[in-house]
N, C-alpha and C. Protein backbone atom coordinates (compact mmCIF):
# COMPACT_ATOMS: atom_id res chain seq x y z
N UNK A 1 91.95 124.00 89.34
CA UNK A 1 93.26 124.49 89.00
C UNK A 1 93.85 123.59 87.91
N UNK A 2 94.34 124.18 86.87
CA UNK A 2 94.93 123.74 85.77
C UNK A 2 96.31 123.35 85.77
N UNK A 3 97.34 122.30 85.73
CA UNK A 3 98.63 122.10 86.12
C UNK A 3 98.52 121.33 84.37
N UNK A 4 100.26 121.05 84.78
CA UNK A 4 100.84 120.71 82.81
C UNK A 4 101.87 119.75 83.58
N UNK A 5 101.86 118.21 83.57
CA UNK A 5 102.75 117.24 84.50
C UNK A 5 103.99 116.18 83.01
N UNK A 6 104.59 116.36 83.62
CA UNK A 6 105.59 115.92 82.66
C UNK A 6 106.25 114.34 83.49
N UNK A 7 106.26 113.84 82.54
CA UNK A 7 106.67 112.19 83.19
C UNK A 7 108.49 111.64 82.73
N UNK A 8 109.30 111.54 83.30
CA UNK A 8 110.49 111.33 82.25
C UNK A 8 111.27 109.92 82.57
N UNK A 9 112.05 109.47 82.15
CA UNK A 9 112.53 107.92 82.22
C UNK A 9 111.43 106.76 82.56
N UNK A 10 112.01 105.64 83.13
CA UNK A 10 110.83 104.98 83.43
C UNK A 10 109.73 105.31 83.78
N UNK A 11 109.48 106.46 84.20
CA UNK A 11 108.14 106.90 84.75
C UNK A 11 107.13 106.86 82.97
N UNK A 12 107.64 107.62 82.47
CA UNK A 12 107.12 107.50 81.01
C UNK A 12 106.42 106.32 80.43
N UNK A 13 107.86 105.64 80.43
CA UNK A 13 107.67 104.15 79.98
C UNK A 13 106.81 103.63 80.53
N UNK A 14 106.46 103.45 81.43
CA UNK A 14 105.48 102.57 82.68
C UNK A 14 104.52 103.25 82.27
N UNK A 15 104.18 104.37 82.49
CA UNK A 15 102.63 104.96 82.02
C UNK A 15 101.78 105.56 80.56
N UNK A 16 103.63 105.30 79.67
CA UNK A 16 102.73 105.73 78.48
C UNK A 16 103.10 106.86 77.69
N UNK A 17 102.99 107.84 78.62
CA UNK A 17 103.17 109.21 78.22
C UNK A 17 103.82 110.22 78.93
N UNK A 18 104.74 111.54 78.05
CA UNK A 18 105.33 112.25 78.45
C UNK A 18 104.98 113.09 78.89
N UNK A 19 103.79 113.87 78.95
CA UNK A 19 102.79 114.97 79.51
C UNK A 19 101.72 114.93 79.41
N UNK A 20 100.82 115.65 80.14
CA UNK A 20 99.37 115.73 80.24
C UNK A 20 98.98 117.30 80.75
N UNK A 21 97.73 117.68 80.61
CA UNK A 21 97.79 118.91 81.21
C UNK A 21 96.51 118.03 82.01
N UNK A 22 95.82 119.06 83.17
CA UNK A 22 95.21 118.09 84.37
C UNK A 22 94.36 119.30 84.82
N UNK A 23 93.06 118.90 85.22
CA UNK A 23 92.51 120.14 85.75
C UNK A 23 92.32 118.93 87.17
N UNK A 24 92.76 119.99 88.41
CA UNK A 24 92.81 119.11 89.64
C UNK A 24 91.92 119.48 90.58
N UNK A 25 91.06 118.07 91.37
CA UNK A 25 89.86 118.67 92.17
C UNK A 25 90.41 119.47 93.08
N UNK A 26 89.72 120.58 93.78
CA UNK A 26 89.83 121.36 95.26
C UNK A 26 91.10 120.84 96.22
N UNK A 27 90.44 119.83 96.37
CA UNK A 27 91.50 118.68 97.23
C UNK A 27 92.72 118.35 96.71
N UNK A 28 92.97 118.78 96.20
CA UNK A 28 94.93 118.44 95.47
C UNK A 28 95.44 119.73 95.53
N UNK A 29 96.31 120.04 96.80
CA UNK A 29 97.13 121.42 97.10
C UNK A 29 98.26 121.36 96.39
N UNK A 30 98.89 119.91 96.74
CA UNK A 30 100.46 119.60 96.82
C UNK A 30 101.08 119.24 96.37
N UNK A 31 102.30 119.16 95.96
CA UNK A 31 103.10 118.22 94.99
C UNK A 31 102.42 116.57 95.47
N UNK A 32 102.46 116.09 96.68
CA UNK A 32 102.68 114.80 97.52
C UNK A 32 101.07 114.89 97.19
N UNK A 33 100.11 115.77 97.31
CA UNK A 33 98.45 115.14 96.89
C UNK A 33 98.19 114.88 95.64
N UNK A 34 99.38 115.88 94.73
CA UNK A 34 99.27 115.35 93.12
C UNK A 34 99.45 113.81 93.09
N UNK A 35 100.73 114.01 93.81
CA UNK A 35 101.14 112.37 93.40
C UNK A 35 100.24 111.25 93.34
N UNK A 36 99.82 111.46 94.79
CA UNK A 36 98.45 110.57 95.45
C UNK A 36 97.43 110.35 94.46
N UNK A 37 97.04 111.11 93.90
CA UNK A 37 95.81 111.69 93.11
C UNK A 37 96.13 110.97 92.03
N UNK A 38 97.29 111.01 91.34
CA UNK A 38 97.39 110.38 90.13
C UNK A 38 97.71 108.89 90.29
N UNK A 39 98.50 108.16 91.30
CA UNK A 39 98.61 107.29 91.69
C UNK A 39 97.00 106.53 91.76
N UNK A 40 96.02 107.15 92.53
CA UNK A 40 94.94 106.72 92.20
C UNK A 40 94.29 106.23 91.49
N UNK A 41 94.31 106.40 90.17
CA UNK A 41 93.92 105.90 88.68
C UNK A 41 94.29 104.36 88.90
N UNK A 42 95.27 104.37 89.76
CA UNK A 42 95.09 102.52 89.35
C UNK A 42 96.24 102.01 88.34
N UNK A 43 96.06 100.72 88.03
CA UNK A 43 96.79 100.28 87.17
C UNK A 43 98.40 100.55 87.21
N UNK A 44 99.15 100.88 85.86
CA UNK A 44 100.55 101.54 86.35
C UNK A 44 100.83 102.74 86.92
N UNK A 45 99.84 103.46 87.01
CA UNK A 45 99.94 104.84 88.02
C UNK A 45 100.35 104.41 88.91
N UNK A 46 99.19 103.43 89.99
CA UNK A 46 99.57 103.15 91.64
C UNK A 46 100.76 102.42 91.25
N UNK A 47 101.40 101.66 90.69
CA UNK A 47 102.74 101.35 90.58
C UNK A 47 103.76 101.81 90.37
N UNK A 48 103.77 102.47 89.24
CA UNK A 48 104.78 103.94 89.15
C UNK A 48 105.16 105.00 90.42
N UNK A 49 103.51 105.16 90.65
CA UNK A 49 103.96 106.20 91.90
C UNK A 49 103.53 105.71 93.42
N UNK A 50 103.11 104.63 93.46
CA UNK A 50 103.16 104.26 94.78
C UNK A 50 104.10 105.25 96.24
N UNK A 51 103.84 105.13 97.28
CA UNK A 51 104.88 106.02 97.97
C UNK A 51 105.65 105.19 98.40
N UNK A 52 106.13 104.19 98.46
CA UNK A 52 107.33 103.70 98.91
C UNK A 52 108.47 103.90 97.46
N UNK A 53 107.81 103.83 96.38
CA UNK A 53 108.80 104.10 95.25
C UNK A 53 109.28 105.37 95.22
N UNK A 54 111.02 105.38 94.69
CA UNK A 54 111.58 106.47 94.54
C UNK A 54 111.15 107.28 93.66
N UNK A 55 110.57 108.77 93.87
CA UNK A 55 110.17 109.23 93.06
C UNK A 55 110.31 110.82 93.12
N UNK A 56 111.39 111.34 92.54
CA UNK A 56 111.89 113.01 92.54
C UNK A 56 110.69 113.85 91.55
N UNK A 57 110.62 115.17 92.81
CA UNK A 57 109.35 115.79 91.82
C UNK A 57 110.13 117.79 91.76
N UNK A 58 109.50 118.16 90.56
CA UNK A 58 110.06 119.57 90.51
C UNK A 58 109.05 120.00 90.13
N UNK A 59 108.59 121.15 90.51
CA UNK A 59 107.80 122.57 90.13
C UNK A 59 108.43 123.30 89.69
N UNK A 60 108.18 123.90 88.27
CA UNK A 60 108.60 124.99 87.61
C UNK A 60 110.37 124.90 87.43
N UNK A 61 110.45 123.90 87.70
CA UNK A 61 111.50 123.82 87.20
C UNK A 61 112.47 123.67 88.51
N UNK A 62 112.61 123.61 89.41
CA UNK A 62 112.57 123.84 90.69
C UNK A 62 112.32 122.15 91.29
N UNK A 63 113.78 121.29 91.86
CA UNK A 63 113.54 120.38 93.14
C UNK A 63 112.44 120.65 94.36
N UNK A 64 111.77 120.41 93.78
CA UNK A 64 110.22 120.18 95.58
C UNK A 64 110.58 119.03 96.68
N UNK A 65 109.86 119.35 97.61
CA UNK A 65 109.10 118.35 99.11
C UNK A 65 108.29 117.98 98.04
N UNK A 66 107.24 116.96 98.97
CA UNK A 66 106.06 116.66 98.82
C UNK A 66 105.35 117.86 99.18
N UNK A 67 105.79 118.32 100.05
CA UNK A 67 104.81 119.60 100.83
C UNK A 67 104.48 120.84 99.65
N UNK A 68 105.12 120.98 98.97
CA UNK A 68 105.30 122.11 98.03
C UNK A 68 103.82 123.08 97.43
N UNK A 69 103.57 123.85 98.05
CA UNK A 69 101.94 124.10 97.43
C UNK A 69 101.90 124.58 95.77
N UNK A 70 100.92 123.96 95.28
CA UNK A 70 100.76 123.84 93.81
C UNK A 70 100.11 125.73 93.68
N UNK A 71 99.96 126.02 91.89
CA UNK A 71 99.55 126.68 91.69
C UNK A 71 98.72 126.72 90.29
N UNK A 72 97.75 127.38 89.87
CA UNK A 72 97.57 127.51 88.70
C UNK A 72 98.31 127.54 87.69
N UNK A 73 98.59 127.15 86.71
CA UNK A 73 99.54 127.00 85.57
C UNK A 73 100.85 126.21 85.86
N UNK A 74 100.99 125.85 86.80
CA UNK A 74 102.46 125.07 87.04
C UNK A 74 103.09 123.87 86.50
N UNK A 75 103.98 123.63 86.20
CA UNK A 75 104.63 122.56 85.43
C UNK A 75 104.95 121.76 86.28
N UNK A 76 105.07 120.39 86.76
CA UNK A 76 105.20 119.60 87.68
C UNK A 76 105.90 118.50 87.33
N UNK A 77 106.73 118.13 87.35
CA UNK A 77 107.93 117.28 86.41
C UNK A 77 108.00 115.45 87.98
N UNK A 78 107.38 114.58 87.62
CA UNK A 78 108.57 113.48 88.13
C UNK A 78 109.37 112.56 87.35
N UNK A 79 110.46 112.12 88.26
CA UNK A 79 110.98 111.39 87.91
C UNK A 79 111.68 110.35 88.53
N UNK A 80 112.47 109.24 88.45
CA UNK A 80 113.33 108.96 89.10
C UNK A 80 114.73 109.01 89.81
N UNK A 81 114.99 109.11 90.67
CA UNK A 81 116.43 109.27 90.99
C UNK A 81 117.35 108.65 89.84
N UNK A 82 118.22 109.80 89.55
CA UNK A 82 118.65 109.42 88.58
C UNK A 82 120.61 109.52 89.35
N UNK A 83 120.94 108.48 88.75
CA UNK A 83 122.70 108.32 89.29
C UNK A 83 123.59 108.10 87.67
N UNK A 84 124.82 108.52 88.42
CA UNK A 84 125.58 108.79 87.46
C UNK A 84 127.23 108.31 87.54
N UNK A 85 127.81 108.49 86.58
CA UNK A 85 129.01 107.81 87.44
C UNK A 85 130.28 108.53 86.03
């Protein structure tokens, strides 16, 4: 399955880059297995996205769970909690 992941604020910064498109093994349903999955790579990935770090995710444009089931072509956006004042 083919997904298009978009990275924004520090998440960016820390890894580099603002998008990627991703072809994902069998085993990556979910928003929360994407995460995992990319976190994997190591380096500032597992730091960036570690799971204790705050980290807001959207599909299609759309606030997700972790639970969220992925789809072919989907846009998958994280980021950080972002505050305002």
């Amino acid at each position: 399955m083919n997904v298009d992941i978009l990275y924004f604020a520090s998440l960016r910064e820390a890894l580099g880059r603002e998008r990627e498109a991703a072809e994902l093994p069998e085993t990556v349903r979910t928003v929360g297995e994407l995460r995992s999955w990319l976190a994997g790579r190591g380096g500032a990935w597992a730091a960036a996205l570690a799971p204790e770090r705050a980290v807001r995710a959207a599909r299609n444009h759309t606030m997700v769970q972790a639970s969220e089931r992925l789809q072919a072509g989907d846009e998958v956006a994280f980021f950080p909690p972002v505050t305002g004042g």
